[in-house]
Protein backbone atom coordinates (compact mmCIF):
# COMPACT_ATOMS: atom_id res chain seq x y z
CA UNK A 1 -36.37 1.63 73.18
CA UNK A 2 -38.10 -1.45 73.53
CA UNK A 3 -38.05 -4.08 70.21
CA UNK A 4 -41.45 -4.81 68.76
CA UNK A 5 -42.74 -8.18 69.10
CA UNK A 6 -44.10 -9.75 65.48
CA UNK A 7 -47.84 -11.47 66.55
CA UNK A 8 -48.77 -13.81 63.33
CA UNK A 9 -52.51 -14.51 63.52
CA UNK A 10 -54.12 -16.92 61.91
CA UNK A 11 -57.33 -15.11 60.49
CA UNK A 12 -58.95 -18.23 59.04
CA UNK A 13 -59.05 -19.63 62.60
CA UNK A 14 -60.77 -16.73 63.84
CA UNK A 15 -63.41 -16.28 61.40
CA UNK A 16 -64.12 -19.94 61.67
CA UNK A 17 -64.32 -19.41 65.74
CA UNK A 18 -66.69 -16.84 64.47
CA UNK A 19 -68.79 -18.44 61.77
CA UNK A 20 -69.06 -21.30 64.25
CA UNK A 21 -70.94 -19.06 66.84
CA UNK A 22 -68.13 -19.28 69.03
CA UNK A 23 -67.13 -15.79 71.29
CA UNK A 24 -64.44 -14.80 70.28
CA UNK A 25 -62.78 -11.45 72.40
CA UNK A 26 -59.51 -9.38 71.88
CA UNK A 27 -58.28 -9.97 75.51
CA UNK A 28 -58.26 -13.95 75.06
CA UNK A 29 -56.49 -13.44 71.82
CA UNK A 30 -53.97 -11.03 73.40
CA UNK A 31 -53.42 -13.30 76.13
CA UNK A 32 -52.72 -16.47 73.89
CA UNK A 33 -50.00 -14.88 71.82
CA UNK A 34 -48.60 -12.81 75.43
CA UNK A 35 -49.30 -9.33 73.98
CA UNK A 36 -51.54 -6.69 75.14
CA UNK A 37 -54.93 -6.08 73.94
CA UNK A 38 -54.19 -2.69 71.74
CA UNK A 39 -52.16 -4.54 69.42
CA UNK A 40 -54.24 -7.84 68.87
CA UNK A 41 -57.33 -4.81 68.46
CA UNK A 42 -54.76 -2.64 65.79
CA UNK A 43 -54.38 -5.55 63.75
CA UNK A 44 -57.39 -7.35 63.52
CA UNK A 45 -58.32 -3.69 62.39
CA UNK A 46 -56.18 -3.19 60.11
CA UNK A 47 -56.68 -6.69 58.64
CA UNK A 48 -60.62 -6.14 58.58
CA UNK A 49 -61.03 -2.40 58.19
CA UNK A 50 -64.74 -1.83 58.52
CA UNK A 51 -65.92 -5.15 58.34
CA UNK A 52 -65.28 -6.01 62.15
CA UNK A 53 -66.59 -4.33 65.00
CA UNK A 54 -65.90 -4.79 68.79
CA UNK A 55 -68.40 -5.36 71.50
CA UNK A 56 -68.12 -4.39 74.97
CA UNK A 57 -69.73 -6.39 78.21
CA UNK A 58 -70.08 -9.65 79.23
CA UNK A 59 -71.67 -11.12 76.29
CA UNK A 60 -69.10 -8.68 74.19
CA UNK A 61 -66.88 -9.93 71.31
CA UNK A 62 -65.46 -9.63 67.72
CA UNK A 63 -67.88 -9.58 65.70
CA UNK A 64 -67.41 -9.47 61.34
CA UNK A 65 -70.02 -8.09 59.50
């Protein structure tokens, strides 16, 4: 069984990213901190619930609502 790797984000850096009209995607995320995608998209989820949605495409991001 493989061991599970503990990502820390910092959330205030991302919202600002945000707030500062900034794109901001999962992938680039999951590629700073050397994890997939899935899990940087799990826990911004469960850290936002259903204030954040996901956008898909070129001009796609996170987006909080």
């Amino acid at each position: 069984m493989r061991s599970m790797k503990v990502v820390t984000l910092n959330f205030n850096d991302i919202e600002e990213m945000i707030k500062d009209g900034k794109r901001v995607t999962v992938k680039a995320i999951a590629e700073e901190h050397g994890v997939s995608p899935l899990i940087i998209r799990r826990t911004l989820g469960d850290h936002y619930a259903d204030k954040i949605s996901f956008q898909r495409g070129r001009k796609g991001g996170i987006v909080l609502d």
